[in-house]
N, C-alpha and C. Protein backbone atom coordinates (compact mmCIF):
# COMPACT_ATOMS: atom_id res chain seq x y z
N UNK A 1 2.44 -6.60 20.11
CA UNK A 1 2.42 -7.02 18.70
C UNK A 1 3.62 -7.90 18.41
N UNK A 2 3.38 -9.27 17.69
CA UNK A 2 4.31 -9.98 17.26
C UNK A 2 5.29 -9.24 16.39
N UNK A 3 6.85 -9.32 17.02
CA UNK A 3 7.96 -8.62 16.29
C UNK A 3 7.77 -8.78 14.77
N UNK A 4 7.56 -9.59 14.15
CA UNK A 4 7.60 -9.39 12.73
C UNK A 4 6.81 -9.02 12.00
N UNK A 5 5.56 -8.78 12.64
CA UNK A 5 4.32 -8.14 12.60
C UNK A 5 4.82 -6.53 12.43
N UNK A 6 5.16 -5.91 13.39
CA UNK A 6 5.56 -4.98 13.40
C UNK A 6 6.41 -4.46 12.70
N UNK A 7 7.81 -5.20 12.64
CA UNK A 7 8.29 -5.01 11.70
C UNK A 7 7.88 -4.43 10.11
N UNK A 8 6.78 -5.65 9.72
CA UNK A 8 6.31 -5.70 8.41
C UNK A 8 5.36 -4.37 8.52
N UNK A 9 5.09 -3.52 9.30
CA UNK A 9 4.43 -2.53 9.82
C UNK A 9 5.04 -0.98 9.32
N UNK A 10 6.31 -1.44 10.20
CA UNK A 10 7.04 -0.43 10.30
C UNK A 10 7.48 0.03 8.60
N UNK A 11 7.88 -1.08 7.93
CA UNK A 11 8.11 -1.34 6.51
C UNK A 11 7.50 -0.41 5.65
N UNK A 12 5.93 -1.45 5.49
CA UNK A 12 5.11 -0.40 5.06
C UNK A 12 4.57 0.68 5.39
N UNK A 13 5.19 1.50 6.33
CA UNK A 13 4.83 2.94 6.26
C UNK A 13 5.57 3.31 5.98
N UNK A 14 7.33 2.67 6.02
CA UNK A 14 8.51 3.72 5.15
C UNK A 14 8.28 3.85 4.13
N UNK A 15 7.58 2.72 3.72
CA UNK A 15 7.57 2.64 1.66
C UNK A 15 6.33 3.31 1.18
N UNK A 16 5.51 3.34 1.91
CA UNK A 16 3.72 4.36 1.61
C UNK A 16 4.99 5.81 1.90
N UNK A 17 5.33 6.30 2.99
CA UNK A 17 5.91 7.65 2.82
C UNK A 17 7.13 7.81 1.75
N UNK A 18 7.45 6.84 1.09
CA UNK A 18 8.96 6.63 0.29
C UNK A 18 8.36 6.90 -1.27
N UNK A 19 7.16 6.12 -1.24
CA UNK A 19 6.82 6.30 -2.61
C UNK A 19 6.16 7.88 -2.66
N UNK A 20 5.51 8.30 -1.95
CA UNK A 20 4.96 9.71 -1.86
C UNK A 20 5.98 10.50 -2.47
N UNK A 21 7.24 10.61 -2.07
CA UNK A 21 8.21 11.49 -1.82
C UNK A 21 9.15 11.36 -3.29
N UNK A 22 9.32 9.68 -3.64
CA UNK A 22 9.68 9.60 -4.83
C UNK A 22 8.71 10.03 -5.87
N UNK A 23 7.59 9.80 -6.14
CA UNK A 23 5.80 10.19 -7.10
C UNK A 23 6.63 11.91 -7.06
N UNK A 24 6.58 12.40 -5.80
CA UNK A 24 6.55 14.27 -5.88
C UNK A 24 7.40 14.51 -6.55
N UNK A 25 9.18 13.93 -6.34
CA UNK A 25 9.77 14.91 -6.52
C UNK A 25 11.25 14.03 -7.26
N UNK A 26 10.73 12.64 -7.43
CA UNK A 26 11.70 11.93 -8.48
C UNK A 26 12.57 11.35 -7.50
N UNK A 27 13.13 9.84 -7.68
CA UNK A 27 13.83 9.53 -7.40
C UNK A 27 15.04 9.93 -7.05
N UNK A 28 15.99 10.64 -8.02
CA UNK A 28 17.02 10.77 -7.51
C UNK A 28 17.48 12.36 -6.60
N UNK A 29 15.88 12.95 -6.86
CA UNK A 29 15.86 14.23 -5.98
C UNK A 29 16.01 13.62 -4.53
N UNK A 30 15.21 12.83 -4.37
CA UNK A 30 14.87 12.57 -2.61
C UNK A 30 16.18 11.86 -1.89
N UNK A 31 16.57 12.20 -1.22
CA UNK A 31 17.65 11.40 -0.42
C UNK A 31 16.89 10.52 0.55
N UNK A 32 17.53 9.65 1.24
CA UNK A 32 17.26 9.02 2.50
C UNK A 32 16.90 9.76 3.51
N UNK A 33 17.65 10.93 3.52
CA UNK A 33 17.47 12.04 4.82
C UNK A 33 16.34 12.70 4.86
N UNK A 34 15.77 12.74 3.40
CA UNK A 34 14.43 13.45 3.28
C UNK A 34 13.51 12.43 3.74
N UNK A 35 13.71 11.33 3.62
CA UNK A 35 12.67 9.86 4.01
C UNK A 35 12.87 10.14 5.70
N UNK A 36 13.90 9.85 6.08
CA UNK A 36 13.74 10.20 7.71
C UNK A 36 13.38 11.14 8.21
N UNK A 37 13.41 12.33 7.43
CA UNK A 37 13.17 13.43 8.32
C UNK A 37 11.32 13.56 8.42
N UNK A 38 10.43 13.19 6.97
CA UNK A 38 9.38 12.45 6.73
C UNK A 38 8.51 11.85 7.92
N UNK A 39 9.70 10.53 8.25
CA UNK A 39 9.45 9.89 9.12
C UNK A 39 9.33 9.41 10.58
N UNK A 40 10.72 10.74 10.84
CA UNK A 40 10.94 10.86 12.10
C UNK A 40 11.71 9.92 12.52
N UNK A 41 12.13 9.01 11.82
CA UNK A 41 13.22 7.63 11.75
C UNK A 41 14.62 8.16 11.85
N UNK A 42 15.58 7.69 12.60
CA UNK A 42 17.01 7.58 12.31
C UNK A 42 17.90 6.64 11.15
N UNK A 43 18.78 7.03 10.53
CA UNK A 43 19.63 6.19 9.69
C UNK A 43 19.97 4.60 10.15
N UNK A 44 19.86 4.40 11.25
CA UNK A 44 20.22 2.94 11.97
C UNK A 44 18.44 2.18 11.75
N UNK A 45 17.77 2.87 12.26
CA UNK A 45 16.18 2.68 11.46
C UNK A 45 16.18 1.96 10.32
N UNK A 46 16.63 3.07 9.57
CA UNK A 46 16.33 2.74 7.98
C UNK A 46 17.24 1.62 7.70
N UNK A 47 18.27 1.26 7.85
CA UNK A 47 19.46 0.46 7.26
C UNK A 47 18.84 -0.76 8.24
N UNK A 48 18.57 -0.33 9.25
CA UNK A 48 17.93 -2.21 9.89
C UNK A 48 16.97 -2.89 9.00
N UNK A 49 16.28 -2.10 8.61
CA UNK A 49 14.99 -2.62 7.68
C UNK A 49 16.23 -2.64 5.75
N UNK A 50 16.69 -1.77 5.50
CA UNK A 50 16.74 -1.65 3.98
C UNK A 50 18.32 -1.79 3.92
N UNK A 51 18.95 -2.59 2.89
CA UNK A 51 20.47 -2.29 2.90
C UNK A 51 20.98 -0.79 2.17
N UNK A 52 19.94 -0.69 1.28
CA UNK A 52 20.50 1.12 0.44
C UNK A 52 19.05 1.56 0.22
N UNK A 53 19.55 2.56 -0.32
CA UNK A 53 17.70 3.99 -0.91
C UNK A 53 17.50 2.70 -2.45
N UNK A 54 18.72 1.97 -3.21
CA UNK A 54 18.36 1.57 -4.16
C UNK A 54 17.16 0.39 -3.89
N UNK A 55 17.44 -0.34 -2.44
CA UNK A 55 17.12 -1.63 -2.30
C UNK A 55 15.93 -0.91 -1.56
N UNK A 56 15.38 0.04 -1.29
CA UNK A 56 13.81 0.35 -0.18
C UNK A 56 13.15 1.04 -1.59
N UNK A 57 13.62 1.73 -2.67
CA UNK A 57 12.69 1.35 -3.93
C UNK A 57 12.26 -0.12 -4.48
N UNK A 58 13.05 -0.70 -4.84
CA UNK A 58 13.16 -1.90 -5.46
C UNK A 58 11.89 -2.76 -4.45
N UNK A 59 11.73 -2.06 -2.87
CA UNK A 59 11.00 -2.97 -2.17
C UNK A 59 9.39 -2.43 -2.57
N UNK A 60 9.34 -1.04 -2.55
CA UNK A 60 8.35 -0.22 -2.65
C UNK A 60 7.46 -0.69 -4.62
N UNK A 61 8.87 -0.76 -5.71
CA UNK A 61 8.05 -1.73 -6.39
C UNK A 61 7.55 -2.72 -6.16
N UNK A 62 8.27 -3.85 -5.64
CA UNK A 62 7.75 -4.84 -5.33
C UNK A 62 6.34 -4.90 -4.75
N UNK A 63 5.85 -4.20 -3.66
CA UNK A 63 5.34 -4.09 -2.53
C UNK A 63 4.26 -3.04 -2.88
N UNK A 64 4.00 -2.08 -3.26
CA UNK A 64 3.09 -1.46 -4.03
C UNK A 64 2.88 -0.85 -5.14
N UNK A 65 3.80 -0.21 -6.32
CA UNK A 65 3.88 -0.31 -7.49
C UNK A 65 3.00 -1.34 -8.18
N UNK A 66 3.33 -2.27 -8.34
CA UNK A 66 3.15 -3.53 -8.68
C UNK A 66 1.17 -3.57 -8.26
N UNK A 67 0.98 -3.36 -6.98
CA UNK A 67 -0.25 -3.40 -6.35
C UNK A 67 -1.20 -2.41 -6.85
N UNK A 68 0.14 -1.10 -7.28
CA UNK A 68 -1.30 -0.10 -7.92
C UNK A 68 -1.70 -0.17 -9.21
N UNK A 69 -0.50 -0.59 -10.26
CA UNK A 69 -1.17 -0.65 -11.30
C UNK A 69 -2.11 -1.89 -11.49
N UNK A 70 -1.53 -2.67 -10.68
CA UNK A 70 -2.37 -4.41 -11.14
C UNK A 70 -4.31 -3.98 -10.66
N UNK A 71 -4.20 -3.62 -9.40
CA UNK A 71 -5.53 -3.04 -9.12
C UNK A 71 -6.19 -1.91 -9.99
N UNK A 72 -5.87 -1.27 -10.92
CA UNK A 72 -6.17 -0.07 -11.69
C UNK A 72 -6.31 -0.63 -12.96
N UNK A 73 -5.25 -1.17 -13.24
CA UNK A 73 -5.58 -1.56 -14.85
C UNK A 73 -4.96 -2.99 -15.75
N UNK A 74 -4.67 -3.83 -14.48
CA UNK A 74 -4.89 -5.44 -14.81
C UNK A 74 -5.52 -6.05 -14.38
N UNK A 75 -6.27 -6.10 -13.34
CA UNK A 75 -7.19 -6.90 -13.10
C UNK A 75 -8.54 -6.78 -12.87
N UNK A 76 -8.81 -5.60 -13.42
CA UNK A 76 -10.16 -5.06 -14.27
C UNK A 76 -10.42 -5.78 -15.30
N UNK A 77 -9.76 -5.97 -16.23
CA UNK A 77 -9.81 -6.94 -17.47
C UNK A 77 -9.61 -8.27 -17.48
N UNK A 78 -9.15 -8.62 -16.12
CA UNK A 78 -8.40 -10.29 -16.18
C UNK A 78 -10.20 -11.13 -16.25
N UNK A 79 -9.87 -11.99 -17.57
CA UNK A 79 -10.95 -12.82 -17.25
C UNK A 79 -12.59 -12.26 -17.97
N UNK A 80 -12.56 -11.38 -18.45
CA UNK A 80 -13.85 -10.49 -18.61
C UNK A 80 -14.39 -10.89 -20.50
N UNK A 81 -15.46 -10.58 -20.58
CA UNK A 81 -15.77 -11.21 -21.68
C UNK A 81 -15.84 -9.98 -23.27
N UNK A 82 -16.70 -9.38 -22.93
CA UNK A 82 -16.50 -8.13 -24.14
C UNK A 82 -15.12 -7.16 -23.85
N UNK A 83 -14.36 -7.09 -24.75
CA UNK A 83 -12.98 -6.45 -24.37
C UNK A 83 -13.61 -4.93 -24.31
N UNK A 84 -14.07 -4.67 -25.81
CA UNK A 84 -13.97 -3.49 -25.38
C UNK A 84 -15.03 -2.58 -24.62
N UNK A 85 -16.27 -2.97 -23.87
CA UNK A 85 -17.02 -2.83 -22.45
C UNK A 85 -15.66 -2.10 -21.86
N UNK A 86 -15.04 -3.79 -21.40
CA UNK A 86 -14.52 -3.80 -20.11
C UNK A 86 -13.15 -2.67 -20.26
N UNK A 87 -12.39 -2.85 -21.26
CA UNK A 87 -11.18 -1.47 -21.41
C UNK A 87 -11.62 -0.48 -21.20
N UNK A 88 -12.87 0.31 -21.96
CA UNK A 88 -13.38 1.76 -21.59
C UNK A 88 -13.94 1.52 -20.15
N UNK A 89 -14.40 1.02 -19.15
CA UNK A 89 -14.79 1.02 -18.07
C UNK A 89 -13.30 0.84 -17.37
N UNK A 90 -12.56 0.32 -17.69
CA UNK A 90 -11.16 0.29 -17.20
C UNK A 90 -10.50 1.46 -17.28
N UNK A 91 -10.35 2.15 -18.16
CA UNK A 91 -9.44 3.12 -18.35
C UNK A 91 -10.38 4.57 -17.45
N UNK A 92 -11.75 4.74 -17.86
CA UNK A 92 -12.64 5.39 -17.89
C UNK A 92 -12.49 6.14 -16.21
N UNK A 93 -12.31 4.44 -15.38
CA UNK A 93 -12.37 4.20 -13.98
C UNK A 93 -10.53 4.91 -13.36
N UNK A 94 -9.88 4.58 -14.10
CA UNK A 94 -8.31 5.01 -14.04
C UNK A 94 -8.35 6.21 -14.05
N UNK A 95 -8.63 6.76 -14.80
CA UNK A 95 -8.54 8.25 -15.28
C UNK A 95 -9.84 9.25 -14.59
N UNK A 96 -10.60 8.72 -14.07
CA UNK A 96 -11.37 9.69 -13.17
C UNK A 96 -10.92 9.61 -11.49
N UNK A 97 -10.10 8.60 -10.99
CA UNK A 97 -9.45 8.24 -10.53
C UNK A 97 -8.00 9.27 -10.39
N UNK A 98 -7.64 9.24 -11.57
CA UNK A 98 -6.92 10.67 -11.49
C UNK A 98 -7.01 12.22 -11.61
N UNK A 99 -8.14 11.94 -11.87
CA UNK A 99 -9.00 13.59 -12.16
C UNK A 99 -9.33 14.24 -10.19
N UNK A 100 -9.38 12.93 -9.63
CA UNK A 100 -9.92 13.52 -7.75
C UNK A 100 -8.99 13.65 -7.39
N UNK A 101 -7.07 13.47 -8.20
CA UNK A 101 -6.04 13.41 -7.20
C UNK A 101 -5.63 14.34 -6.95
N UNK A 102 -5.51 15.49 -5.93
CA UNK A 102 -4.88 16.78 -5.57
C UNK A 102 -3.88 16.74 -5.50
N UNK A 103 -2.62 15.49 -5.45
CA UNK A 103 -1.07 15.62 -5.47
C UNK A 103 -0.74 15.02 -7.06
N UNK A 104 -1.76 15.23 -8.16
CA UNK A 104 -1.16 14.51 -9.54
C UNK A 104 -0.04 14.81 -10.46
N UNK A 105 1.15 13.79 -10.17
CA UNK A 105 2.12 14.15 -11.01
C UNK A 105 2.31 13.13 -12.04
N UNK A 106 1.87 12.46 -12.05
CA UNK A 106 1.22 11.91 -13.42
C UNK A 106 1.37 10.24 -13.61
N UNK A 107 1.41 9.78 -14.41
CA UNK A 107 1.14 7.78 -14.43
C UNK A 107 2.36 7.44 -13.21
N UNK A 108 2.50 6.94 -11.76
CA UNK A 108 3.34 6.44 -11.21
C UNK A 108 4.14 5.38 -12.03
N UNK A 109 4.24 4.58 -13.02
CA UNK A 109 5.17 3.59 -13.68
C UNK A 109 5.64 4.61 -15.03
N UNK A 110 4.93 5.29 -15.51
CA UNK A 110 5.70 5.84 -16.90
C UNK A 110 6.89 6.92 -15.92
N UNK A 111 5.92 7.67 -15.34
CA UNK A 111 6.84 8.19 -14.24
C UNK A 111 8.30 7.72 -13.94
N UNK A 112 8.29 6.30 -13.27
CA UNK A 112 9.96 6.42 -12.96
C UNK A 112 10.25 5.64 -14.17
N UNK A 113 9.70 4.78 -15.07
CA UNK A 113 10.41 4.09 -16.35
C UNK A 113 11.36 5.41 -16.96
N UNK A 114 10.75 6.50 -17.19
CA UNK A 114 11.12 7.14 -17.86
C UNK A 114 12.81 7.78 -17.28
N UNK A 115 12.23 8.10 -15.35
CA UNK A 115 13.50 8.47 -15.02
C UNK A 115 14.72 7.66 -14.44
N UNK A 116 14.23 6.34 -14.72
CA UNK A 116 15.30 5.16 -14.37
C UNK A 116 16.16 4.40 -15.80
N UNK A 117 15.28 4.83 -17.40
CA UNK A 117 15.50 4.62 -18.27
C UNK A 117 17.11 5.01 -18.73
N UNK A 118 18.11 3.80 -18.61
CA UNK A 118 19.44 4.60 -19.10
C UNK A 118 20.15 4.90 -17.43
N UNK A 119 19.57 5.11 -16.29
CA UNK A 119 20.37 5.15 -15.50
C UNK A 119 20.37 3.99 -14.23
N UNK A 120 19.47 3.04 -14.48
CA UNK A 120 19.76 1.93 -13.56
C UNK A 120 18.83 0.97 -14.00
N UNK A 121 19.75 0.07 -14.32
CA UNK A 121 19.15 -1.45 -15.39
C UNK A 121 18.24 -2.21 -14.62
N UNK A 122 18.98 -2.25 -13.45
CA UNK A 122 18.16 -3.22 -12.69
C UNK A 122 16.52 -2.81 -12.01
N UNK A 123 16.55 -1.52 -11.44
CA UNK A 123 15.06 -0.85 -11.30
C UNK A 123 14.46 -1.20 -12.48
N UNK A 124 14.84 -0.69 -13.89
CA UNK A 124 14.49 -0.68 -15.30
C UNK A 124 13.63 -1.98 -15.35
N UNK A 125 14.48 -2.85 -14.95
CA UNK A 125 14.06 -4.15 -15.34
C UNK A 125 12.49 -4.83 -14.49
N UNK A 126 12.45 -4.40 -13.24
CA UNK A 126 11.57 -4.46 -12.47
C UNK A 126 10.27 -3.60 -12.87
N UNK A 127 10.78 -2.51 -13.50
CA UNK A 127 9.45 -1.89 -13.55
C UNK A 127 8.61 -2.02 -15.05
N UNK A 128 10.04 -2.50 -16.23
CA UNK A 128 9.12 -2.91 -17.48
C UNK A 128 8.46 -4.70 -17.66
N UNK A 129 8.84 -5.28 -16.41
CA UNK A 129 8.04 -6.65 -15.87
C UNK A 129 6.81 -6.15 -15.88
N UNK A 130 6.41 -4.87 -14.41
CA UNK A 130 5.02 -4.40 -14.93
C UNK A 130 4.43 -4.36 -16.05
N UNK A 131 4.79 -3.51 -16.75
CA UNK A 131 4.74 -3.05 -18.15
C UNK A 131 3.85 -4.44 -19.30
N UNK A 132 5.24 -5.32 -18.55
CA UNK A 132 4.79 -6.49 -20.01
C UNK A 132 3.52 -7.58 -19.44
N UNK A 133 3.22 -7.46 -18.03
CA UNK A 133 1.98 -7.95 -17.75
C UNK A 133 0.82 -7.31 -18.20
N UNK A 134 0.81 -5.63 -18.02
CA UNK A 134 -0.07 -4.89 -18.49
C UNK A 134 -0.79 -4.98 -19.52
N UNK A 135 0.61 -5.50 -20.83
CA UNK A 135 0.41 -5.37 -22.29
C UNK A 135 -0.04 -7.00 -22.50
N UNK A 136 0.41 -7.84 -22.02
CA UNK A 136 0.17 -9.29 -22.00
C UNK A 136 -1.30 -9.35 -21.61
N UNK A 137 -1.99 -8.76 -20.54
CA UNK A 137 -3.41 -9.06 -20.30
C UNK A 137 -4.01 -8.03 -21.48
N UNK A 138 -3.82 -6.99 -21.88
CA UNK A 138 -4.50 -6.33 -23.09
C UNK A 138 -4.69 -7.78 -24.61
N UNK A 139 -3.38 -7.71 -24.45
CA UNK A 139 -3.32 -8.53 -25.69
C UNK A 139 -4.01 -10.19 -25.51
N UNK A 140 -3.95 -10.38 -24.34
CA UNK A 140 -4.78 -11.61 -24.14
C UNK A 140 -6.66 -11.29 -24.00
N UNK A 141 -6.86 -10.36 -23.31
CA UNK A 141 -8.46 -9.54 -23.47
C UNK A 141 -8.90 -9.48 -25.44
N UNK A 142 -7.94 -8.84 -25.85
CA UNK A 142 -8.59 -8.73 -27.57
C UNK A 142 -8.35 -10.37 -28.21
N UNK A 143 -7.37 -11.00 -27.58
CA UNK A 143 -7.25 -12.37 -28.98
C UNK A 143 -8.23 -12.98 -27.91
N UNK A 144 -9.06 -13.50 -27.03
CA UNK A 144 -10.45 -14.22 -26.58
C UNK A 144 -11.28 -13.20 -27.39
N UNK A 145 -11.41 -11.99 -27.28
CA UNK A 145 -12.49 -11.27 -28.16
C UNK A 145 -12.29 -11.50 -29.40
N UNK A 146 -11.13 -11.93 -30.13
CA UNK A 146 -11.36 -12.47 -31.35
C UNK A 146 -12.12 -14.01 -31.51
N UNK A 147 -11.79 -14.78 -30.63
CA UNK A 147 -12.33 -15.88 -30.34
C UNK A 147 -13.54 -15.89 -30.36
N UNK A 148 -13.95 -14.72 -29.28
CA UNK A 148 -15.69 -14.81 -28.81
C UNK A 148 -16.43 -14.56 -29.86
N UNK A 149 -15.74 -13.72 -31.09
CA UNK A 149 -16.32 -12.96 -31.77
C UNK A 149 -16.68 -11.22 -31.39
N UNK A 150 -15.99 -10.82 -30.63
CA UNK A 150 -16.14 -9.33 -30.40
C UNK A 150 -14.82 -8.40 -31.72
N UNK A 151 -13.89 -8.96 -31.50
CA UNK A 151 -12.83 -8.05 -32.61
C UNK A 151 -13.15 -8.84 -33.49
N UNK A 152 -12.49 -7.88 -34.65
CA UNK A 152 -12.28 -8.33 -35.93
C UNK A 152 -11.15 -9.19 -36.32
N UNK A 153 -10.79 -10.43 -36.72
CA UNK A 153 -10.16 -11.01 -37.12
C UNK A 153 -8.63 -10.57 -37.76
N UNK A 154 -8.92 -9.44 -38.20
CA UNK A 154 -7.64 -9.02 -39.07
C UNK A 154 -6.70 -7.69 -37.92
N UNK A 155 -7.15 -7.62 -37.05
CA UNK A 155 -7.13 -6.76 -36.12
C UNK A 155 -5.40 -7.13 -35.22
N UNK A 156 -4.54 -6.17 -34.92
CA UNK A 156 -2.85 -6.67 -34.69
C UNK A 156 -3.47 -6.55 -33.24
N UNK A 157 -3.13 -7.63 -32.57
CA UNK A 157 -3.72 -7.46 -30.70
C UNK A 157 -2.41 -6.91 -30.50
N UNK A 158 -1.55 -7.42 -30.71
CA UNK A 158 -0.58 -6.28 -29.93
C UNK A 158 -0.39 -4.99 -30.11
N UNK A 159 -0.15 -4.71 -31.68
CA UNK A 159 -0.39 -3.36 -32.16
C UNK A 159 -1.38 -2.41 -31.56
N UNK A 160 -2.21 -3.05 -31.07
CA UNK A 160 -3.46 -2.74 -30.42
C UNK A 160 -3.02 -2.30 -28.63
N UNK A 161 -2.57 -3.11 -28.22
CA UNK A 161 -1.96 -3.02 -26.54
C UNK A 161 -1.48 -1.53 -26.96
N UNK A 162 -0.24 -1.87 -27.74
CA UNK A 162 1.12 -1.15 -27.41
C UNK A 162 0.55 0.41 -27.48
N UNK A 163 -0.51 0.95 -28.62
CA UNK A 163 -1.17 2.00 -28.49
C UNK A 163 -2.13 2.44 -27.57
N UNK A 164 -2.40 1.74 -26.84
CA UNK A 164 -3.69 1.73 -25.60
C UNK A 164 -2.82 2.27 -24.58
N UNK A 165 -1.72 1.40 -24.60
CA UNK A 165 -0.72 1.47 -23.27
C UNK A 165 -0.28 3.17 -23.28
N UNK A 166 0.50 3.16 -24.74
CA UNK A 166 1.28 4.90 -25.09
C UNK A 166 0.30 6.32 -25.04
N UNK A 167 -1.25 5.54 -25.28
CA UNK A 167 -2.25 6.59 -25.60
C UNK A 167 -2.69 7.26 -23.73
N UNK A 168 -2.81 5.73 -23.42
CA UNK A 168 -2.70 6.49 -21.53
C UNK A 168 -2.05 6.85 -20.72
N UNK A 169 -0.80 6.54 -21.43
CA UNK A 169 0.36 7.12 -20.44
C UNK A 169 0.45 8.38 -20.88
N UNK A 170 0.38 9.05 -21.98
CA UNK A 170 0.16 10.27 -22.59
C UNK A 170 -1.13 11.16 -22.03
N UNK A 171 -2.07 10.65 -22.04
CA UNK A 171 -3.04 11.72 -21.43
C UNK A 171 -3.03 11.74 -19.83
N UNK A 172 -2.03 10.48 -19.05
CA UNK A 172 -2.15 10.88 -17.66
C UNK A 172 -0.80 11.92 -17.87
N UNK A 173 0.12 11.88 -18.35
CA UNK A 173 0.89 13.03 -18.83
C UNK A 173 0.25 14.41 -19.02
N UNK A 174 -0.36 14.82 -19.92
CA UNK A 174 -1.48 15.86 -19.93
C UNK A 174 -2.49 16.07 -18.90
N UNK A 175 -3.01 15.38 -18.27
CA UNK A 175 -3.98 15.56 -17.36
C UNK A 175 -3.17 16.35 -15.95
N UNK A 176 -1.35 16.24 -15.83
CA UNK A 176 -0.96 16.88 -15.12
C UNK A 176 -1.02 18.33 -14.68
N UNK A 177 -0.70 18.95 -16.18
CA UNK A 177 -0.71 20.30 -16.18
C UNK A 177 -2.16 21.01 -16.57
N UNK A 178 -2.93 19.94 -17.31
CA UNK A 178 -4.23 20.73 -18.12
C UNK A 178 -5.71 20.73 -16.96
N UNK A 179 -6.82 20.61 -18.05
CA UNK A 179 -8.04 20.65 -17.30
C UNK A 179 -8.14 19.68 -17.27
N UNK A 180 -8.02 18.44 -15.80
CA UNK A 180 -7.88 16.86 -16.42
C UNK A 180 -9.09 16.77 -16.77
N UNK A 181 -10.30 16.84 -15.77
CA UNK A 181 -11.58 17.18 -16.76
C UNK A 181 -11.80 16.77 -17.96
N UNK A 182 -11.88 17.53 -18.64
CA UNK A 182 -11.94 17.91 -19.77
C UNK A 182 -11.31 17.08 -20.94
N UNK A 183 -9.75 17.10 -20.21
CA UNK A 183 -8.96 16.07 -21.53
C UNK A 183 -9.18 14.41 -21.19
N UNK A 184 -10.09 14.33 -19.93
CA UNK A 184 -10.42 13.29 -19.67
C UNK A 184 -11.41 12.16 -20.45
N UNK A 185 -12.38 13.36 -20.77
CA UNK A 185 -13.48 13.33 -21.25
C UNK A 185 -12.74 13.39 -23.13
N UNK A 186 -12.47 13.80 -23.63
CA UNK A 186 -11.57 13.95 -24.83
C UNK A 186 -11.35 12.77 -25.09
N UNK A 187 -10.43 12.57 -24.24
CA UNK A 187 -9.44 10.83 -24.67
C UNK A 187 -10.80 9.78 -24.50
N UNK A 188 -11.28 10.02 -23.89
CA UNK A 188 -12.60 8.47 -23.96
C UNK A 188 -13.38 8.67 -25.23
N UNK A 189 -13.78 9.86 -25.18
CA UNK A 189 -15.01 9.73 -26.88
C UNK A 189 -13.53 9.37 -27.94
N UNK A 190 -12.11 10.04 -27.86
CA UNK A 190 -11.55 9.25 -29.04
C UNK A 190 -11.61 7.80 -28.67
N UNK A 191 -11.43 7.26 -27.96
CA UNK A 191 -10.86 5.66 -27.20
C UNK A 191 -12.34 4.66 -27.72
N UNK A 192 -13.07 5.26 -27.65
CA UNK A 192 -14.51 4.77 -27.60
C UNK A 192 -14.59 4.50 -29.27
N UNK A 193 -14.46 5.76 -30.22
CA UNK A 193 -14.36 5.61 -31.60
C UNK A 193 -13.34 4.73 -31.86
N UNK A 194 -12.29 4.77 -31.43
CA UNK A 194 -11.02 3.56 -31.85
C UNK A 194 -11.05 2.19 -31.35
N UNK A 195 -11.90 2.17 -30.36
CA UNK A 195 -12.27 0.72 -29.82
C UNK A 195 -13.48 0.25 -31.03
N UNK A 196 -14.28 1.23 -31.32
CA UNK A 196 -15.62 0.49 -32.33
C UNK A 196 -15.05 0.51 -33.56
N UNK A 197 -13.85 0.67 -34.24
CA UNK A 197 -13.45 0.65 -35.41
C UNK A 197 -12.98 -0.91 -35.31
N UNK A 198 -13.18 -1.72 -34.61
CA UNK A 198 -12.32 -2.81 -34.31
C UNK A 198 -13.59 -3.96 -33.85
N UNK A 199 -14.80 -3.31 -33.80
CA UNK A 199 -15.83 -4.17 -33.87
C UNK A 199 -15.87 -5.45 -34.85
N UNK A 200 -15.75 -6.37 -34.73
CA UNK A 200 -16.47 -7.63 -35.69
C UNK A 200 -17.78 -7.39 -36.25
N UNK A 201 -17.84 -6.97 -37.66
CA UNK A 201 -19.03 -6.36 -38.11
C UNK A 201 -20.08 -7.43 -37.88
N UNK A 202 -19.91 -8.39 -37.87
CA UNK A 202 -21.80 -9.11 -37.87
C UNK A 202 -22.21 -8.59 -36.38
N UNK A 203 -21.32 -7.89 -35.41
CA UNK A 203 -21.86 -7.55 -34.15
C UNK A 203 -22.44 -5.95 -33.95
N UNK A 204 -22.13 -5.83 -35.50
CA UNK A 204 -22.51 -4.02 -35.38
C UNK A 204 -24.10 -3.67 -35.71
């Protein structure tokens, strides 16, 4: 195998086992030593590939963070014509998605926003980039549906994101400890009523 091939190999399996370990048990629980021991890797290993634990997160956003939410819940919507179809089939698809996960500790990005919030600017900054693409394609999905004629005209598109965004990060929050099931099914018949309150009436 071409060395850099491998390399890029070797990479992504530190960061598939790196993010596992950070998702379980939080960033600043996991040491490096817990990643090697994981891995079966030595410290000369790890530091050939990563300069610190700060810089093999920062890669692991980059590198799949970034990959899971964009596949889950931006580019479901990129481009699509009835917003709100395509959001409840979006979210619908997310969240049953997390209902099959047997290791669920809950939204991977609210997850570390929350525990990087206040203690390291620069992760911070990387991971609410996600964030503002997320809310940027919401808010770009409802103002074409105002266009197309699917929303209502008087309707705040962002006001609109920013609650979509808080309302799912909240029930993958709940879906941790509860019957996700159940509160799964909950949050869509509300999501479903709050999406048709926003209908453009000549379409009702």
């Amino acid at each position: 195998m071409d060395k850099n091939l491998k390399r890029m190999a070797t990479m992504h399996r530190m960061q598939v086992t790196g993010l596992e370990l950070f998702y379980k048990q939080g960033y600043y629980n996991t040491s490096i030593d817990d990643i090697l021991k994981e891995l079966s890797l030595s410290k000369g290993a790890f530091y050939y590939h990563f300069q610190s634990k700060e810089d093999f997160f920062i890669s692991i956003v980059q590198n799949l963070i970034v990959q899971k939410v964009y596949s889950m819940l931006i580019e479901p919507i990129e481009g699509k014509e009835d917003p709100f179809r395509t959001i409840d089939k979006c979210f619908e698809n997310a969240l049953e998605t997390a209902e099959h996960n047997e290791y669920d500790y809950g939204f991977v990005l609210s997850n570390f926003m929350a525990e990087f919030n206040g203690r390291n600017e620069e992760i911070s900054k990387y991971l609410r980039d996600i964030y503002r693409v997320w809310e940027v394609n919401l808010v770009t999905i409802l103002q074409k549906g105002k266009t197309d004629g699917f929303v209502a005209r008087h309707i705040d598109s962002e006001g609109v994101a920013t609650y979509l965004i808080s309302s799912f990060i909240g029930i993958r929050m709940l879906m941790v400890e509860g019957n996700s099931k159940m509160l799964s099914y909950q949050f869509m018949q509300q999501l479903r009523h709050y999406l048709a309150s926003m209908v453009q009436q000549e379409l009702v």
